[in-house]
Protein backbone atom coordinates (compact mmCIF):
# COMPACT_ATOMS: atom_id res chain seq x y z
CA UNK A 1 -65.97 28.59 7.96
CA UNK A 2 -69.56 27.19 7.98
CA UNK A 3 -69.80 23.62 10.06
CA UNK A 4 -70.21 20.92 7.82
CA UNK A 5 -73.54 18.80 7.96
CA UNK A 6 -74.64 16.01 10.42
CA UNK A 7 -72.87 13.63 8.68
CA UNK A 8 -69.40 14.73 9.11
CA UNK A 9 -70.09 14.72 12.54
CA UNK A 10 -67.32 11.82 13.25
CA UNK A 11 -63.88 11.06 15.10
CA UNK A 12 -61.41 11.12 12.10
CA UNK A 13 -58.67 10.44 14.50
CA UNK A 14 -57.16 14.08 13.96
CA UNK A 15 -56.60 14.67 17.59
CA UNK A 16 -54.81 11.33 18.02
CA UNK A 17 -52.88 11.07 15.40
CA UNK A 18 -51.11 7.44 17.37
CA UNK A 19 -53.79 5.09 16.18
CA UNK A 20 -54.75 7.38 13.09
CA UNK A 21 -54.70 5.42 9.94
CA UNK A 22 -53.62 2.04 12.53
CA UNK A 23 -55.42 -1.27 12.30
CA UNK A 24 -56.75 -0.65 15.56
CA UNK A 25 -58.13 2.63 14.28
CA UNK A 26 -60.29 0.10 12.58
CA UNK A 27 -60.59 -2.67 14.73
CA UNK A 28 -62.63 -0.14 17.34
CA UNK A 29 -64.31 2.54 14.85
CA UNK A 30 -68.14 2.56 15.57
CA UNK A 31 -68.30 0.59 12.43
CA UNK A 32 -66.26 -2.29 14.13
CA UNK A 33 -68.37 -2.04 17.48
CA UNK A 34 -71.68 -2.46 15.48
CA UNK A 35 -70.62 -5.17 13.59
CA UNK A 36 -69.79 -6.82 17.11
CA UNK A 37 -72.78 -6.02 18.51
CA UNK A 38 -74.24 -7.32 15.28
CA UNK A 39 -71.95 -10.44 16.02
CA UNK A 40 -73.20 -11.05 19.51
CA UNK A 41 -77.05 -10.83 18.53
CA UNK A 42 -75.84 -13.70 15.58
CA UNK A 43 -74.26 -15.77 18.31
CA UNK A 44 -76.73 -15.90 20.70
CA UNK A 45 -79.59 -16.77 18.63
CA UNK A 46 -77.18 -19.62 16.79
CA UNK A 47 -76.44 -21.02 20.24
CA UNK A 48 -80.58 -21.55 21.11
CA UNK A 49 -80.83 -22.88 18.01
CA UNK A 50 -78.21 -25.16 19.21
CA UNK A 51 -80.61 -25.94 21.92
CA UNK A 52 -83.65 -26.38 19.91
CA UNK A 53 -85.37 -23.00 21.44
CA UNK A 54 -85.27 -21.20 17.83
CA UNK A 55 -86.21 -22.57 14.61
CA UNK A 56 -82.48 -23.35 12.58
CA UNK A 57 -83.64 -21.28 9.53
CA UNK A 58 -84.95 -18.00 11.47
CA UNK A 59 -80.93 -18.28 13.35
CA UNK A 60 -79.93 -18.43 9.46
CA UNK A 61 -82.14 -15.12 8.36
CA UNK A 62 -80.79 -13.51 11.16
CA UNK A 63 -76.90 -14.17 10.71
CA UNK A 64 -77.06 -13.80 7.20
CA UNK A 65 -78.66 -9.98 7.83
CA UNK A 66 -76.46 -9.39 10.48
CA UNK A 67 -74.04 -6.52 8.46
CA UNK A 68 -73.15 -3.58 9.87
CA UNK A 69 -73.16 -1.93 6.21
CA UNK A 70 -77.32 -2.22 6.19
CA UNK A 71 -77.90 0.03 9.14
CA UNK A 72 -76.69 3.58 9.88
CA UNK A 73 -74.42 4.14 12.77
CA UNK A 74 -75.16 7.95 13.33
CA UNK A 75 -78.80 7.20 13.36
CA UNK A 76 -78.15 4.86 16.01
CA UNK A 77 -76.37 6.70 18.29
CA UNK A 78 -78.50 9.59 18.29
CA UNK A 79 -81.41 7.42 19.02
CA UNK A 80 -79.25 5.56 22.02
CA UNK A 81 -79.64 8.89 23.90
CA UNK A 82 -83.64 7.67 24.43
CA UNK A 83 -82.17 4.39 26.37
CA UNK A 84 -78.69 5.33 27.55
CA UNK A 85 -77.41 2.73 25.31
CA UNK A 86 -76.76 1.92 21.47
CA UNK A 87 -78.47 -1.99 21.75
CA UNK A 88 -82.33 -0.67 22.29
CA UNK A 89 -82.17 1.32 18.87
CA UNK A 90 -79.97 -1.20 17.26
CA UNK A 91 -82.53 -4.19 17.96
CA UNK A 92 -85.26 -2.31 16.92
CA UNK A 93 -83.36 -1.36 13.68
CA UNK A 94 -82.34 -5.12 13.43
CA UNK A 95 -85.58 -6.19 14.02
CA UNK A 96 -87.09 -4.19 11.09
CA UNK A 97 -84.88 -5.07 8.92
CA UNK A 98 -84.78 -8.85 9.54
CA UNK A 99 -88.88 -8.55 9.45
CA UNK A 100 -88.56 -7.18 5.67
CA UNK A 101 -86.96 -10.53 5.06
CA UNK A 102 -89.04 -12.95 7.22
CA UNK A 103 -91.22 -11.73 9.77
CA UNK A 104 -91.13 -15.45 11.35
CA UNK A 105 -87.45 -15.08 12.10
CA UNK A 106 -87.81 -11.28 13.22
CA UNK A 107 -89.77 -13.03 16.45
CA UNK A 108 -86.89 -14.30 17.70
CA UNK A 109 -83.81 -11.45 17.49
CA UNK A 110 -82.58 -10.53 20.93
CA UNK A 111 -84.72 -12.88 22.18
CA UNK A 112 -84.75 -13.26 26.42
CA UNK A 113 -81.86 -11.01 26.31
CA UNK A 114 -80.71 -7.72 27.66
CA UNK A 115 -78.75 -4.74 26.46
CA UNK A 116 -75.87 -5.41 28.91
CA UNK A 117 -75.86 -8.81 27.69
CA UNK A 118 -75.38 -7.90 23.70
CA UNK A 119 -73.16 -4.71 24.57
CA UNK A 120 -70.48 -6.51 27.22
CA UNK A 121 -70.20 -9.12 24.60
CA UNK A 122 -69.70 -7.07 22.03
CA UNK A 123 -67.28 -5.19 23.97
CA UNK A 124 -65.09 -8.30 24.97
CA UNK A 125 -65.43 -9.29 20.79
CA UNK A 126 -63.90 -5.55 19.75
CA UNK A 127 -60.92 -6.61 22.78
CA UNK A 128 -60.54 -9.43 21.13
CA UNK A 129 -60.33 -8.57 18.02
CA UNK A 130 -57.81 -5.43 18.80
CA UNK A 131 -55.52 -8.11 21.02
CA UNK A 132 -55.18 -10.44 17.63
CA UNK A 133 -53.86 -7.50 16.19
CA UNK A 134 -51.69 -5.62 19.34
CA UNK A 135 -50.20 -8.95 20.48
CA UNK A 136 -49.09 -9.52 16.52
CA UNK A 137 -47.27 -6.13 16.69
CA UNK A 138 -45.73 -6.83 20.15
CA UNK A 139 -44.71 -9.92 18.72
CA UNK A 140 -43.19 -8.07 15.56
CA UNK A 141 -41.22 -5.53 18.58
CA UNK A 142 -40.27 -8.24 20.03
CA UNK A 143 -38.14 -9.84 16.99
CA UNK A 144 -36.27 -6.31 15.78
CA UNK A 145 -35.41 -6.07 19.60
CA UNK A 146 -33.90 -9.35 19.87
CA UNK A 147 -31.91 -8.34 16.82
CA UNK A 148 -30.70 -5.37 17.68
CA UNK A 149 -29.86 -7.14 21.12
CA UNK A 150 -28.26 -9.55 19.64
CA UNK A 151 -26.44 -7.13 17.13
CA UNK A 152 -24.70 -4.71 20.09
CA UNK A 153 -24.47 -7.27 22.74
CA UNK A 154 -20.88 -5.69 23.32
CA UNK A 155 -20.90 -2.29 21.67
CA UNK A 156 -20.15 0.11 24.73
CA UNK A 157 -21.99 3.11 25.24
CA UNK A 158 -22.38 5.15 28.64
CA UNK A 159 -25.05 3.80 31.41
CA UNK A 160 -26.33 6.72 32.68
CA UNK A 161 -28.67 7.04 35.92
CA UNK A 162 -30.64 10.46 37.49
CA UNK A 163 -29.59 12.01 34.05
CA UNK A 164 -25.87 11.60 34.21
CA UNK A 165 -23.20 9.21 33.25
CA UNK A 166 -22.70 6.66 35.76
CA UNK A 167 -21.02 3.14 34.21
CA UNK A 168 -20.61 1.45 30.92
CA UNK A 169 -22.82 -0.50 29.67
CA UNK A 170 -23.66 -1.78 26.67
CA UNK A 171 -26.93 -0.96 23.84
CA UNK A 172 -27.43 -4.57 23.60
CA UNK A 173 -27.92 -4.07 27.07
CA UNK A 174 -30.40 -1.68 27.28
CA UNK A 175 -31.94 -3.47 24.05
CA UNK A 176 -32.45 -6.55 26.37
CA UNK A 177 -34.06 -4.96 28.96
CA UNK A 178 -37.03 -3.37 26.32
CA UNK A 179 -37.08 -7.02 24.99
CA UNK A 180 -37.88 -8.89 28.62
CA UNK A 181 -40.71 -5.99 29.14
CA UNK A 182 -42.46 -6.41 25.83
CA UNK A 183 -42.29 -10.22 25.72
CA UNK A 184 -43.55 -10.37 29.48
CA UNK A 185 -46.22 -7.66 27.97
CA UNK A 186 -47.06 -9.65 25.34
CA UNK A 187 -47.17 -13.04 27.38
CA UNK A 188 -49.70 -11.34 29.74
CA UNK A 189 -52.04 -10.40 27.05
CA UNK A 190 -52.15 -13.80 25.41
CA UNK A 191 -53.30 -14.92 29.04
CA UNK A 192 -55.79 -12.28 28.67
CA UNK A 193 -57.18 -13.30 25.43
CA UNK A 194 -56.92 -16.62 25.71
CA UNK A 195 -58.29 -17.00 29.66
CA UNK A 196 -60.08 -13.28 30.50
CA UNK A 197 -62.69 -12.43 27.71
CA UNK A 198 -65.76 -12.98 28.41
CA UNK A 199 -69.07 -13.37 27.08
CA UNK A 200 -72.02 -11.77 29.24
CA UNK A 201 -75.25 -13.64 29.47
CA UNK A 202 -77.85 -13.01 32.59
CA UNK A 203 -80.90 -11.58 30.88
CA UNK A 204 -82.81 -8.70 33.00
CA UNK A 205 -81.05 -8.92 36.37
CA UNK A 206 -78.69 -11.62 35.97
CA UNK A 207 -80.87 -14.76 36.44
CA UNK A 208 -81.27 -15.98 32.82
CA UNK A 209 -84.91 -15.65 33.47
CA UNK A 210 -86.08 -14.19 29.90
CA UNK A 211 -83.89 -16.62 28.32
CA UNK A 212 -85.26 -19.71 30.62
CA UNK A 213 -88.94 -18.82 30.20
CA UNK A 214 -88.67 -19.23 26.38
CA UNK A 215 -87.09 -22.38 26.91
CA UNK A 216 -89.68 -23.53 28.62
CA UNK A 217 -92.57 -22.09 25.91
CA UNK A 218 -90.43 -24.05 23.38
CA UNK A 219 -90.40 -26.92 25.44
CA UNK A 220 -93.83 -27.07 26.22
CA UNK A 221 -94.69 -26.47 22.17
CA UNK A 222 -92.47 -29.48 21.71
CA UNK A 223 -94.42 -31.92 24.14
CA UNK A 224 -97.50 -30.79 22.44
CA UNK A 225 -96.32 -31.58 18.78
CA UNK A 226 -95.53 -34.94 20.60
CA UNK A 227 -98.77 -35.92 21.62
CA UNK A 228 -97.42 -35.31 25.41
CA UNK A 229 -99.09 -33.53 28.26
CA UNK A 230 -97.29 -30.01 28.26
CA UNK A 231 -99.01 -29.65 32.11
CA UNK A 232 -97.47 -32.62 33.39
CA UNK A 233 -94.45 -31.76 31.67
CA UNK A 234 -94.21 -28.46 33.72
CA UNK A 235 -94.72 -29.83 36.90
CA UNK A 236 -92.22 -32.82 36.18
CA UNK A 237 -89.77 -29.57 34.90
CA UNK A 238 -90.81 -27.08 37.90
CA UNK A 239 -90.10 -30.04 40.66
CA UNK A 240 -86.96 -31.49 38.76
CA UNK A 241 -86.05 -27.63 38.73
CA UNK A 242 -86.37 -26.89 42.13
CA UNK A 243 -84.31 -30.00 43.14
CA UNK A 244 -81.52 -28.94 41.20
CA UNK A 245 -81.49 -25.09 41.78
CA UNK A 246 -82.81 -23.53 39.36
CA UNK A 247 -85.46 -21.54 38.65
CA UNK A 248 -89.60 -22.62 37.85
CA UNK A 249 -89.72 -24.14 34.60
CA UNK A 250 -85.85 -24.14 33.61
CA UNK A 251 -84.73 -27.48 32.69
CA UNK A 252 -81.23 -28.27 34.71
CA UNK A 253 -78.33 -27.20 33.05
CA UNK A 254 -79.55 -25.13 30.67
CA UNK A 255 -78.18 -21.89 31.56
CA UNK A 256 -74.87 -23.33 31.42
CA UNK A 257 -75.41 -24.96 28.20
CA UNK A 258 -76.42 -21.98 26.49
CA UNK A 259 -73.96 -20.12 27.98
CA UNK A 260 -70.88 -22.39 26.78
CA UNK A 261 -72.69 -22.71 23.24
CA UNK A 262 -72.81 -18.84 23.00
CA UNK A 263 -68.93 -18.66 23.82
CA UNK A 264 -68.45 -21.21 21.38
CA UNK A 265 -69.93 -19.08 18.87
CA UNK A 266 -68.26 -15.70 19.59
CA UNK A 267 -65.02 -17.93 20.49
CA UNK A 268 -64.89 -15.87 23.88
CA UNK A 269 -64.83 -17.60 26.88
CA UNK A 270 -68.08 -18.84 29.48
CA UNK A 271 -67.73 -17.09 32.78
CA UNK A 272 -69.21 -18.92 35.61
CA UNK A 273 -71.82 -16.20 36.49
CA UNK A 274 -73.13 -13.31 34.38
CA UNK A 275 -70.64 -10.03 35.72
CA UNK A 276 -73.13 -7.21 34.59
CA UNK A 277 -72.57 -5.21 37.92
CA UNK A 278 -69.21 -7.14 38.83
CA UNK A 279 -66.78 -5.32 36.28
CA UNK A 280 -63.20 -6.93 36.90
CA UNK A 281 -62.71 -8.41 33.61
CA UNK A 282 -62.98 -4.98 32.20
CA UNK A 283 -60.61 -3.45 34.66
CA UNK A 284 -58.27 -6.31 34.30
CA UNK A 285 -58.26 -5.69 30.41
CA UNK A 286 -57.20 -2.15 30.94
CA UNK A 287 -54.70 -2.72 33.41
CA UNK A 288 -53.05 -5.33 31.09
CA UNK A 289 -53.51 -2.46 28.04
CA UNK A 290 -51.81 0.08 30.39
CA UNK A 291 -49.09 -1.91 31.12
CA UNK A 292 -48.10 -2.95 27.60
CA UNK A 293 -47.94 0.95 26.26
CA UNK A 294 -45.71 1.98 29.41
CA UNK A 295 -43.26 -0.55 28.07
CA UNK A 296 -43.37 0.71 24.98
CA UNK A 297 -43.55 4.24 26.56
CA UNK A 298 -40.32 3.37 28.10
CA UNK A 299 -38.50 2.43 24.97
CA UNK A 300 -40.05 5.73 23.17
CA UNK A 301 -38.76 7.44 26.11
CA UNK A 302 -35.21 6.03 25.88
CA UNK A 303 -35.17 7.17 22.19
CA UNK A 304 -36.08 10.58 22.93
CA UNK A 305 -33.32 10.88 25.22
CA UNK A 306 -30.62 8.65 23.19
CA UNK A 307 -31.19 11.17 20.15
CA UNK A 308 -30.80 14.79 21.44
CA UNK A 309 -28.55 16.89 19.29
CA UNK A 310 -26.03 16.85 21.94
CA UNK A 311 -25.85 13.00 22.45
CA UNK A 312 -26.70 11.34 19.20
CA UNK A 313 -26.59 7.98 19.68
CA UNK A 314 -29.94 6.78 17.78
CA UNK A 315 -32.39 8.12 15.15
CA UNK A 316 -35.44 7.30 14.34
CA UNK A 317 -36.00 5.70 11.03
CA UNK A 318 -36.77 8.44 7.93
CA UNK A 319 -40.09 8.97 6.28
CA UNK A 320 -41.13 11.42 3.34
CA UNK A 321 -42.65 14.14 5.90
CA UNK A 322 -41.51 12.66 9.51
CA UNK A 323 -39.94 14.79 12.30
CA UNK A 324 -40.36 17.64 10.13
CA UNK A 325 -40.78 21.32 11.80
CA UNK A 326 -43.47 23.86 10.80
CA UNK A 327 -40.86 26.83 11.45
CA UNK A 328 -37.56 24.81 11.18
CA UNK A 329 -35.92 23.33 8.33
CA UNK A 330 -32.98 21.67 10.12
CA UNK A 331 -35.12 19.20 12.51
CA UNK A 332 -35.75 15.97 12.07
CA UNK A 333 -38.06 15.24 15.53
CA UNK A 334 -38.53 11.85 17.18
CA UNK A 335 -42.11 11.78 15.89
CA UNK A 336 -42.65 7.88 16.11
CA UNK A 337 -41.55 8.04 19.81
CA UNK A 338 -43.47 11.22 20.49
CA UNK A 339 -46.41 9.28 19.24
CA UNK A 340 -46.16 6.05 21.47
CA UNK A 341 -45.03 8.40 24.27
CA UNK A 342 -48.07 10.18 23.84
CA UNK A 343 -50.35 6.95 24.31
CA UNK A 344 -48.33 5.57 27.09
CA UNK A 345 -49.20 8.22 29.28
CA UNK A 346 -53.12 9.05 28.38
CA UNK A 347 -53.58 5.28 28.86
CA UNK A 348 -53.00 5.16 32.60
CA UNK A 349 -55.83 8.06 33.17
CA UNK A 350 -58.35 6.05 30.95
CA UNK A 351 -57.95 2.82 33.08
CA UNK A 352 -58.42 4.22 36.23
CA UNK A 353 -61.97 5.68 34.80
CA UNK A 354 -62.64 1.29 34.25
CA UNK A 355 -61.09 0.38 37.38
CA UNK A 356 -63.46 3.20 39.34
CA UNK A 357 -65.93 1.91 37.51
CA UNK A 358 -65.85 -1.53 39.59
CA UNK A 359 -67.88 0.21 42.22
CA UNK A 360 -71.16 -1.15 40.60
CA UNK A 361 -74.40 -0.50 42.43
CA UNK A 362 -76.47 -3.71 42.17
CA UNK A 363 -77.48 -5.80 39.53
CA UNK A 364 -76.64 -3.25 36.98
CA UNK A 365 -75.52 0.37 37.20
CA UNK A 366 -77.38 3.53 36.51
CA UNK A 367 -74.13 4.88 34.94
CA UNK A 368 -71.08 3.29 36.25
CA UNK A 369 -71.44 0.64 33.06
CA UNK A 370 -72.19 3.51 30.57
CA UNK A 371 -68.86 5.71 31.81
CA UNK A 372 -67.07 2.44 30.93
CA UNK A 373 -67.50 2.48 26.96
CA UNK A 374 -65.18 5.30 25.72
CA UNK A 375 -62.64 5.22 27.61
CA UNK A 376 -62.21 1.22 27.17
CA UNK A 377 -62.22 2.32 23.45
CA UNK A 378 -59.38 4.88 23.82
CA UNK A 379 -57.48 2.29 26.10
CA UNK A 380 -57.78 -0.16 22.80
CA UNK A 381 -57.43 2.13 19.95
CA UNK A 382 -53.88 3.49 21.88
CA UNK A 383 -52.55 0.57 22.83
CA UNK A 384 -52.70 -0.44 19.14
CA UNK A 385 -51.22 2.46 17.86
CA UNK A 386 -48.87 2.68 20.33
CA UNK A 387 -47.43 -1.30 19.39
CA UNK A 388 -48.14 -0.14 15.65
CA UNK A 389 -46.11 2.67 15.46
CA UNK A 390 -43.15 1.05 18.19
CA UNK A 391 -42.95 -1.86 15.11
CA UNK A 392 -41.95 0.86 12.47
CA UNK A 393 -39.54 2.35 15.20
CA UNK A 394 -38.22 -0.44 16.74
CA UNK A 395 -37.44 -2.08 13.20
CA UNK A 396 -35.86 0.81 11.73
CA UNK A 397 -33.62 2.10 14.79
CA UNK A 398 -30.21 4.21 13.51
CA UNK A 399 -27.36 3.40 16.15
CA UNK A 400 -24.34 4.96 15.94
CA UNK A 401 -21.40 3.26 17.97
CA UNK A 402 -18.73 5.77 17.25
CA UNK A 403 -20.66 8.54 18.48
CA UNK A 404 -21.81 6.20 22.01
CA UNK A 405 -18.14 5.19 22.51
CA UNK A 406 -17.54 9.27 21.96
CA UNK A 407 -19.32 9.88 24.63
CA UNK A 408 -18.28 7.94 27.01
CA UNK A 409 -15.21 9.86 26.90
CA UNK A 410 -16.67 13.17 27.58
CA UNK A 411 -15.60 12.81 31.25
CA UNK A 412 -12.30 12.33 30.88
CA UNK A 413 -12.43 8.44 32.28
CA UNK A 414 -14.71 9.25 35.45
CA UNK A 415 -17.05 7.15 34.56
CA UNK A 416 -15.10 4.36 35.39
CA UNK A 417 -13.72 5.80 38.88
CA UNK A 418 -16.43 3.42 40.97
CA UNK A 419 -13.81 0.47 39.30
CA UNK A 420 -11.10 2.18 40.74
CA UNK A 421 -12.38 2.68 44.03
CA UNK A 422 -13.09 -0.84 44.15
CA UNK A 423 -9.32 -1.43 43.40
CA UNK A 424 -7.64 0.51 45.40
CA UNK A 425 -9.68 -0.74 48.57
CA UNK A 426 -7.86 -3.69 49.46
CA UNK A 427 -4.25 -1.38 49.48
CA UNK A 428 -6.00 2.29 51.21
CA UNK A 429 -9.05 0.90 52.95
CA UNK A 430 -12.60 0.88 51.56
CA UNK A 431 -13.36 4.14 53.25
CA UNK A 432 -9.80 6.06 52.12
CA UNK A 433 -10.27 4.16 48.50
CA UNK A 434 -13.31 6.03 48.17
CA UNK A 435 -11.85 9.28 49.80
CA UNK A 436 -9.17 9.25 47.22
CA UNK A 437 -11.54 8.64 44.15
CA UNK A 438 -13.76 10.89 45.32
CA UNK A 439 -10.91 13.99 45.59
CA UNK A 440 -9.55 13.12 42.21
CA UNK A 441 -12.52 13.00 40.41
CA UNK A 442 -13.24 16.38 41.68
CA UNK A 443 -10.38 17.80 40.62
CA UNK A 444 -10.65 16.14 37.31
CA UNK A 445 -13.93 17.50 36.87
CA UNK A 446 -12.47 21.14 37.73
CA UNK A 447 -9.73 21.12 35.89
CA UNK A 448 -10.84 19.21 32.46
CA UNK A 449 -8.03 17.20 33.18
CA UNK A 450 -7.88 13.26 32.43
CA UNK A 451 -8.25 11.40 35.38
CA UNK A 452 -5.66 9.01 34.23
CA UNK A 453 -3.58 12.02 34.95
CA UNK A 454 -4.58 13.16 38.34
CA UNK A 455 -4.18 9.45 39.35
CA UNK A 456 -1.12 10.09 37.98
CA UNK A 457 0.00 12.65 40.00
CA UNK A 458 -1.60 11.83 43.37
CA UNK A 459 0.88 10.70 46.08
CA UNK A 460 -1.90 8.93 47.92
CA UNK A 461 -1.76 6.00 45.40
CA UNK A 462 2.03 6.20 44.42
CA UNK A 463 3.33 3.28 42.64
CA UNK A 464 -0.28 1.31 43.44
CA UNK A 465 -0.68 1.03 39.27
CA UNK A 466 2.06 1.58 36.41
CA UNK A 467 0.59 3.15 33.25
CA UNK A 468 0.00 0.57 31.07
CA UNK A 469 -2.31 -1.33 34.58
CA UNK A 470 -3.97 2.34 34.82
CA UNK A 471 -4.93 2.15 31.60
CA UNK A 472 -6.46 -0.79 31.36
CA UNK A 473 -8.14 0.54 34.69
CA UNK A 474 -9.41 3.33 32.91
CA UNK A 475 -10.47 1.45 29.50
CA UNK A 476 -14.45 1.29 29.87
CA UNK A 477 -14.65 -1.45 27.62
CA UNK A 478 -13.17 -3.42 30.62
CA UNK A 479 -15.85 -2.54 32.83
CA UNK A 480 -18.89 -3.94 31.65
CA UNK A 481 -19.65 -6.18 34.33
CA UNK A 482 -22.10 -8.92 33.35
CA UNK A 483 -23.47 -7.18 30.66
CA UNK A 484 -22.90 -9.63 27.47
CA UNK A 485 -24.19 -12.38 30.11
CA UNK A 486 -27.29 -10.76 30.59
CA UNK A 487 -27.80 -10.19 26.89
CA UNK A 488 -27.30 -13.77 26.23
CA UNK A 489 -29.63 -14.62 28.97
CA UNK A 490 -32.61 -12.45 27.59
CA UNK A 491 -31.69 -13.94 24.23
CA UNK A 492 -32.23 -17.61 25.61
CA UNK A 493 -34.87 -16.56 27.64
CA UNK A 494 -36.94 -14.60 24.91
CA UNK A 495 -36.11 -17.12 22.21
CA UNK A 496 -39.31 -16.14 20.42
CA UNK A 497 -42.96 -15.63 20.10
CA UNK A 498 -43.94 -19.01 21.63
CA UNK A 499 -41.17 -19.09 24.43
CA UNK A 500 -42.20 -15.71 25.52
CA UNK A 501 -42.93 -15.75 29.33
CA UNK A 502 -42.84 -13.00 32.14
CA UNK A 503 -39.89 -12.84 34.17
């Protein structure tokens, strides 16, 4: 088959079929990263406007042009390859385009500012942006779970530890336990959002210089239009500069001014100093990314296992065309888990690419910053599959009951024998107790026997129980330990969206 043209040249998604089709597909597309780079340019010229360093309608022109649909993202990126970075070709796109309309306000686009500057912000917009929508998934998770928690707090089924049966316990249980890890997820990325996103603002080399020289040219354009002595002016503004840190002409405060009034506009937060070469708020961001697909990589995992043909005990919710075979007509596959599963562990590799990243040579890097891009992307787009797809599984969980209480007969009562150890301690010894148990069970095991009856017929433990006592011994619905308590506490605990905290 003949390649198709240039244009076609795209990532459709069909490799990763987990955030395929999501609404974080969307939320990181190239589209969605122009638009935010788009966004940031918008901002920062809106925030000197603030300030009186750009003229109010040029910041107008500017935001009211600023549409991803007017330029061409393929053209871009090829044209990035010249500067290692999409933000050279898209402000010289931008900068036509806005000239067409009013070459006046085309002077002042990405004025003072620096790639790094429009791309980190733009970066921390797109996290933003893919949080709202992962944290309202979580949130969704979070609800069926405390359902379905609350719905089996007591229905038995068989705990089961380094693959085997070990004790009761209970699905509302094990349905508690996912709910505690998303909601302390989910608590941790609010944080994030709300406290870790930052805007990036140092011009050239992190000083602010580009941006403070223009403040100082608008300044001094002021003072003239005010009959004042722009000369004077600047010496008054170099000494009163000096004196209170800052650079030659740079009126005090204004870095930090401009910096808060550009977080105000992009809604991100200020960060003390510029972090173009120190790259912890990215890391931290995939960490926190990481962390919320493994818990949902854990619950996909627990499916998986919970509905083998031989155990049975969930199913996933059915779909026209899910789980379906290629060769075999008789499967129905965990797809949704296989999906989040899927994320959960490609997640892990892509964060430690941001987290070696950190090792930033001076005031930006000659590559460390550029490695970061994609794989941040792919750390977004599957986390927000990942929590899209575990809301359709989580929501639409089969349990069956009958078939967990049906297993956890399949050993004939020895899953309960650590209760009868206990027991039998205070009569044999803690040592013999176990001796005992540990002989019977055995033999039940070789013999397919119950091991009510073995107990039965042991000598060892003669008249220690009568039947009716050894059954209730042997009952696993009487050894569930603390397991309703625990349910209740997660329930109380995890009340809801706004009460969610991490343990």
């Amino acid at each position: 088959m003949a390649s198709g043209p240039a244009s076609r040249v795209v990532d459709a998604g069909l490799l990763s079929p987990v955030r395929a089709g999501t609404p974080a597909e969307a939320a990181t597309s190239d589209d969605a990263w122009l638009q935010a780079m788009l966004d940031s340019e918008a901002a920062l010229v809106r925030a000197q406007a603030s300030l009186g360093n750009v003229p109010a309608a040029a910041a107008r022109t500017i935001s009211e042009l600023a549409h991803a649909d007017r330029l061409d993202p393929r053209e871009l990126a090829v044209l990035s390859r010249g500067a290692a970075n999409p933000v050279v070709a898209l402000v010289q796109a931008f900068t036509r385009l806005v000239a067409a309309a009013d070459p006046d306000a085309a002077e002042y686009v990405h004025r003072g500012s620096t790639s790094q500057d429009i791309f980190d912000t733009a970066l921390m917009l797109v996290a933003r942006r893919t949080l709202d929508l992962l944290v309202a998934d979580l949130e969704q998770v979070a609800g069926s779970l405390r359902a379905l928690a609350e719905a089996h707090a007591g229905t038995l089924m068989a705990g089961r530890t380094l693959a085997l049966h070990a004790v009761p316990t209970t699905f509302g249980l094990k349905a508690a336990g996912w709910l505690a890890a998303v909601s302390t997820a989910t608590d941790r990325l609010k944080t994030l959002r709300s406290e870790g996103l930052f805007v990036q603002l140092g011009g050239a080399a992190g000083t602010l210089a580009g941006y403070a020289e223009y403040e100082k040219l608008h300044r001094g354009a002021r003072q003239c239009a005010a009959g004042e002595d722009p000369t004077a002016a600047h010496t008054d503004a170099h000494t009163d500069g000096r004196a209170a840190g800052h650079g030659a002409g740079l009126t005090a405060g204004y870095a930090e001014r401009l910096t808060a009034r550009f977080a105000a506009e992009t809604r991100l937060c200020a960060p003390v100093l510029p972090w173009h070469s120190h790259r912890a708020p990215v890391a931290a961001l995939a960490a926190e990314l990481a962390l919320a697909t493994g818990v949902l990589g854990k619950i996909a995992v627990d499916v998986q296992s919970m509905a083998r043909t031989e155990t049975a005990e969930v199913a996933e919710p059915t779909a026209a065309g899910r789980g379906i075979s290629s060769a075999m007509p008789q499967k129905r596959n965990p797809a949704l888990a296989t999906l989040i599963r899927s994320a959960a562990l490609q997640i892990p590799a892509y964060a430690s690419v941001l987290t070696h990243t950190m090792l930033s040579e001076d005031e930006r890097s000659a590559g460390a910053w550029h490695a970061e891009w994609q794989p941040l992307r792919e750390c977004l787009r599957l986390a927000g599959g990942a929590a899209h797809t575990a809301r359709e599984l989580v929501a639409g969980l089969e349990m069956s009951p009958g078939r967990m209480r049906a297993n956890l007969e399949l050993t004939g009562g020895l899953i309960v024998s650590e209760r009868l150890a206990a027991v039998l301690a205070p009569a044999l010894g803690k040592a013999t107790a176990k001796e005992v148990m540990g002989r019977a069970s055995a033999e039940a095991a070789a013999s397919g026997l119950p091991l009510g009856t073995v107990l039965s017929n042991d000598p060892s433990i003669a008249g220690q129980f009568d039947a009716e006592e050894l059954a209730r011994l042997l009952d696993p619905a009487e050894y569930t330990g603390a397991a309703e308590e625990l349910v209740r506490r997660s329930l109380t605990r995890y009340a809801g969206p706004s009460d969610a905290q991490g343990v």
